[in-house]
N, C-alpha and C. Protein backbone atom coordinates (compact mmCIF):
# COMPACT_ATOMS: atom_id res chain seq x y z
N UNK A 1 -42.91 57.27 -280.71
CA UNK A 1 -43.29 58.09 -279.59
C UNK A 1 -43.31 57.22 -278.34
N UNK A 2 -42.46 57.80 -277.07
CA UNK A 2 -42.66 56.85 -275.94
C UNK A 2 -43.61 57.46 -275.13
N UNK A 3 -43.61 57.14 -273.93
CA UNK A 3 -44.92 57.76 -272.73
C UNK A 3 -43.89 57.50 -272.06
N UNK A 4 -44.13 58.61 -271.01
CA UNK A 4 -43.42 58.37 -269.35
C UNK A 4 -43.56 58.25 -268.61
N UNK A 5 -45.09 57.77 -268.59
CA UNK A 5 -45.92 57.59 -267.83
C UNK A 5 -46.70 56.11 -267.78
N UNK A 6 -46.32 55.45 -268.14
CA UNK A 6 -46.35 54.30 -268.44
C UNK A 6 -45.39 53.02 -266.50
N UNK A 7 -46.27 52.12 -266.44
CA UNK A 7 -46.06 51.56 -265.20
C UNK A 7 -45.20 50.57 -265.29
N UNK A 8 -44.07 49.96 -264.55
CA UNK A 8 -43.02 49.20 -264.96
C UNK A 8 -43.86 47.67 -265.26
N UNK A 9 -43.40 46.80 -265.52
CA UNK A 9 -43.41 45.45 -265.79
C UNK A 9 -43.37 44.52 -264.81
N UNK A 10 -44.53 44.09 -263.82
CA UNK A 10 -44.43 43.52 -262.73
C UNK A 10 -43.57 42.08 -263.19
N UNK A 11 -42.68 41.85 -261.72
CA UNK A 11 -41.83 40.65 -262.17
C UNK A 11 -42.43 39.63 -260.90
N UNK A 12 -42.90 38.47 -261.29
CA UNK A 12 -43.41 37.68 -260.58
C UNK A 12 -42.25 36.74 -260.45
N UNK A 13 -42.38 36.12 -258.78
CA UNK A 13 -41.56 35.42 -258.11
C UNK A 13 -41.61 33.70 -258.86
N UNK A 14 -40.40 33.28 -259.40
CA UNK A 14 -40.67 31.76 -260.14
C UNK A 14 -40.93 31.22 -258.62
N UNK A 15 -41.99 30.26 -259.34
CA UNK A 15 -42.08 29.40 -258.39
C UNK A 15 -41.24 28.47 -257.72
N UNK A 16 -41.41 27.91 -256.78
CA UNK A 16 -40.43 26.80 -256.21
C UNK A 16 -40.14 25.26 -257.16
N UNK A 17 -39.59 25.37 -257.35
CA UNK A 17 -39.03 23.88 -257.97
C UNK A 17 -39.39 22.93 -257.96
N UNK A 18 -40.10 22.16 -258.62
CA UNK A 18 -41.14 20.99 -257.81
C UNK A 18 -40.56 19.99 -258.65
N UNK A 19 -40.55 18.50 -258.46
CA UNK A 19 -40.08 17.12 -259.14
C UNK A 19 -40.89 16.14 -258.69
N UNK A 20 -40.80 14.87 -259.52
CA UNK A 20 -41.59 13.39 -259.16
C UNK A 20 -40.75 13.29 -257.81
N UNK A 21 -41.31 12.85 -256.56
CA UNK A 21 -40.80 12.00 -255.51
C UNK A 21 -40.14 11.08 -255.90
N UNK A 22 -39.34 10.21 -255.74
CA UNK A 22 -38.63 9.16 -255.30
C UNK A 22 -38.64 8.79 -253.81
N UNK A 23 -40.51 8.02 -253.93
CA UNK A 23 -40.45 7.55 -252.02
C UNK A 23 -39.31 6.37 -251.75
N UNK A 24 -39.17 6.19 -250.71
CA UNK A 24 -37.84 5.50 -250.22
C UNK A 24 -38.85 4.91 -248.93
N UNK A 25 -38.97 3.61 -248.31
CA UNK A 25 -39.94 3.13 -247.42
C UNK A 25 -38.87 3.03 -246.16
N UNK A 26 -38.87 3.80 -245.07
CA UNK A 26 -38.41 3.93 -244.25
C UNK A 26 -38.83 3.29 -242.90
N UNK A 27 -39.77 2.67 -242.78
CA UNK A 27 -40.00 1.71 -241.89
C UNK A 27 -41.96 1.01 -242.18
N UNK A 28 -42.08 0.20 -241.90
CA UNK A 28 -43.83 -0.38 -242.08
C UNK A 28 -44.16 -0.72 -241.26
N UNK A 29 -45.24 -0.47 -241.13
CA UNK A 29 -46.15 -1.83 -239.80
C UNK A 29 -47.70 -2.13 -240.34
N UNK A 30 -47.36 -3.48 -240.08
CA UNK A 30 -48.80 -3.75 -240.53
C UNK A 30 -49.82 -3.42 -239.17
N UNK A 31 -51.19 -3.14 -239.85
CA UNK A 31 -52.47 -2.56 -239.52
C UNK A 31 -53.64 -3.10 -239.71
N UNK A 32 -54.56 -3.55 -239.32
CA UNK A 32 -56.12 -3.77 -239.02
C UNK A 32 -56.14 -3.20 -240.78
N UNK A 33 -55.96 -2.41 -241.43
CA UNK A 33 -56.04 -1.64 -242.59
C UNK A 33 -55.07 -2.00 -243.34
N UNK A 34 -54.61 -2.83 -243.57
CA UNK A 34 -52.84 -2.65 -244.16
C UNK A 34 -51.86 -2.43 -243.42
N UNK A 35 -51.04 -2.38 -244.68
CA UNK A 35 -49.77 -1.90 -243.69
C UNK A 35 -49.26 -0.46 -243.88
N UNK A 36 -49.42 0.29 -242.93
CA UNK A 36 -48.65 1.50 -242.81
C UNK A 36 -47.40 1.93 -243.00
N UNK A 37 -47.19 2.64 -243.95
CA UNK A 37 -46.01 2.89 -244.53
C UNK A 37 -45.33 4.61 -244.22
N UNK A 38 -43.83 4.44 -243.75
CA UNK A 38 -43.36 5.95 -243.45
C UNK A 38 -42.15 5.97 -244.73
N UNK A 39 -42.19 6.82 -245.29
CA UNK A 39 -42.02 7.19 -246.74
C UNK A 39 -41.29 8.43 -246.63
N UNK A 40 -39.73 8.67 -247.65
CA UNK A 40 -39.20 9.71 -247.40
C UNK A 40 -38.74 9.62 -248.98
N UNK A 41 -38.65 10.99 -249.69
CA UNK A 41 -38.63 11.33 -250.80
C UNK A 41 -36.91 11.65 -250.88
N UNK A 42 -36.18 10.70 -251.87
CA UNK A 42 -34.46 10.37 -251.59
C UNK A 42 -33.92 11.65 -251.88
N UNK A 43 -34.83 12.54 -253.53
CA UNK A 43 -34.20 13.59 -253.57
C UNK A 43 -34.23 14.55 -252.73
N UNK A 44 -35.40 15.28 -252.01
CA UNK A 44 -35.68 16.25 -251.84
C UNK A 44 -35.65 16.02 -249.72
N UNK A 45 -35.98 15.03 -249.33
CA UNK A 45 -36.40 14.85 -247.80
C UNK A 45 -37.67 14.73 -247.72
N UNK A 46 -38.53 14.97 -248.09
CA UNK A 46 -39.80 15.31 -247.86
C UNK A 46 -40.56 13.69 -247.43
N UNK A 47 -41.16 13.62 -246.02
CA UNK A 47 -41.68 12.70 -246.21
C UNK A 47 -43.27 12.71 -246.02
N UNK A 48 -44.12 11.62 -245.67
CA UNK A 48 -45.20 11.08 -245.56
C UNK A 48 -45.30 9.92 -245.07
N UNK A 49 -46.61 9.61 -245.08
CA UNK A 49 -47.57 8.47 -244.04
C UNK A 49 -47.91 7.78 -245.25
N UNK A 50 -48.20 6.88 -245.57
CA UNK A 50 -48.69 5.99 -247.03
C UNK A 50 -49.61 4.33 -246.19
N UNK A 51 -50.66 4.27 -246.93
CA UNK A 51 -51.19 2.71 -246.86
C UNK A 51 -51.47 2.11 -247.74
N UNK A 52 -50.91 1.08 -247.61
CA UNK A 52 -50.90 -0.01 -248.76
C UNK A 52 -52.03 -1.20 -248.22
N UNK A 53 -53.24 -0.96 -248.79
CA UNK A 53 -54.46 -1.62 -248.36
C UNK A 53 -54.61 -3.04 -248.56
N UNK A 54 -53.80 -3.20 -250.14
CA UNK A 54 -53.16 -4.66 -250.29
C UNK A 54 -52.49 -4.85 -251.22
N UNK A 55 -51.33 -6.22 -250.91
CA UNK A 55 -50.44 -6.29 -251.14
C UNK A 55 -50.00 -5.75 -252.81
N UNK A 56 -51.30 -6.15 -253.72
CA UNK A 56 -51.47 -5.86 -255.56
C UNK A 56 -51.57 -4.32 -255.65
N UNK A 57 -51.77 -3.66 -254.45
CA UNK A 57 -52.51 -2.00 -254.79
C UNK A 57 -51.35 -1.27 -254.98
N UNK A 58 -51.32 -0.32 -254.93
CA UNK A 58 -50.20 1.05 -254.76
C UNK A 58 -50.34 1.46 -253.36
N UNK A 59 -49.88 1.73 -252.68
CA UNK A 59 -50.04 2.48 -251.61
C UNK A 59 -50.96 4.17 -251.90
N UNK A 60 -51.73 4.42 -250.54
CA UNK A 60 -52.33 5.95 -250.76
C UNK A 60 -51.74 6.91 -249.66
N UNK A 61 -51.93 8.16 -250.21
CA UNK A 61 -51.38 9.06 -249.21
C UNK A 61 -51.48 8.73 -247.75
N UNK A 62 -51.70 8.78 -246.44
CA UNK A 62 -52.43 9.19 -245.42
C UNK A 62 -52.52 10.36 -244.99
N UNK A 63 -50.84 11.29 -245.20
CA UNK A 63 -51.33 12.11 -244.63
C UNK A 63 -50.23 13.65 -245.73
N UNK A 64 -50.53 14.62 -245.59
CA UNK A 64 -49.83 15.58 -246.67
C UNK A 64 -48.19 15.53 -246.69
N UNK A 65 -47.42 15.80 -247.26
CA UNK A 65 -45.94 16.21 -247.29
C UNK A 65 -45.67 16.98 -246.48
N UNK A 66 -44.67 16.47 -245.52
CA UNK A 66 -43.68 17.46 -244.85
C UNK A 66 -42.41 17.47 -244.43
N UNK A 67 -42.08 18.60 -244.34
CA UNK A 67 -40.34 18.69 -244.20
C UNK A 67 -39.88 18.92 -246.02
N UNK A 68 -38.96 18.59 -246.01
CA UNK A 68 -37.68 18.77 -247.63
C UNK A 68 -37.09 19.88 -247.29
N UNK A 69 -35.85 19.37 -247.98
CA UNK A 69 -35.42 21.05 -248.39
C UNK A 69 -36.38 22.28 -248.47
N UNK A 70 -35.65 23.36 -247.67
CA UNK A 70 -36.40 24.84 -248.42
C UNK A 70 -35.59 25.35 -248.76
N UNK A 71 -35.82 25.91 -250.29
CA UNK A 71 -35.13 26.66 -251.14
C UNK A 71 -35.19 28.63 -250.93
């Protein structure tokens, strides 16, 4: 037995495509804080602000992602 009354099957939008960065260091300057790092992601464009507090650390964000490709 079917119903015909029955509501379709909402189709949700896939999300956008997301991947690991591959930062690429596009220019530095050292800082009172480290050195300031401008950072661009090889696959996608996307860059950022990064500080590397010292020389043994990882670098940290400074400031959010912007720009890349839009899909």
């Amino acid at each position: 037995m079917t119903s015909q009354n029955t509501l379709p099957i909402p189709r949700l939008r896939p999300e956008t495509e997301t991947h690991e960065h591959a930062w690429l260091v596009e220019s530095r300057h050292p800082t009172g804080e480290g050195v300031v790092l401008y950072v661009r992601c090889g696959g996608c464009g996307t860059r950022r602000v990064d500080l590397q507090s010292h020389p043994h650390t990882p670098p940290t964000a400074l400031s959010t992602e912007t720009g890349g490709v839009q899909g």
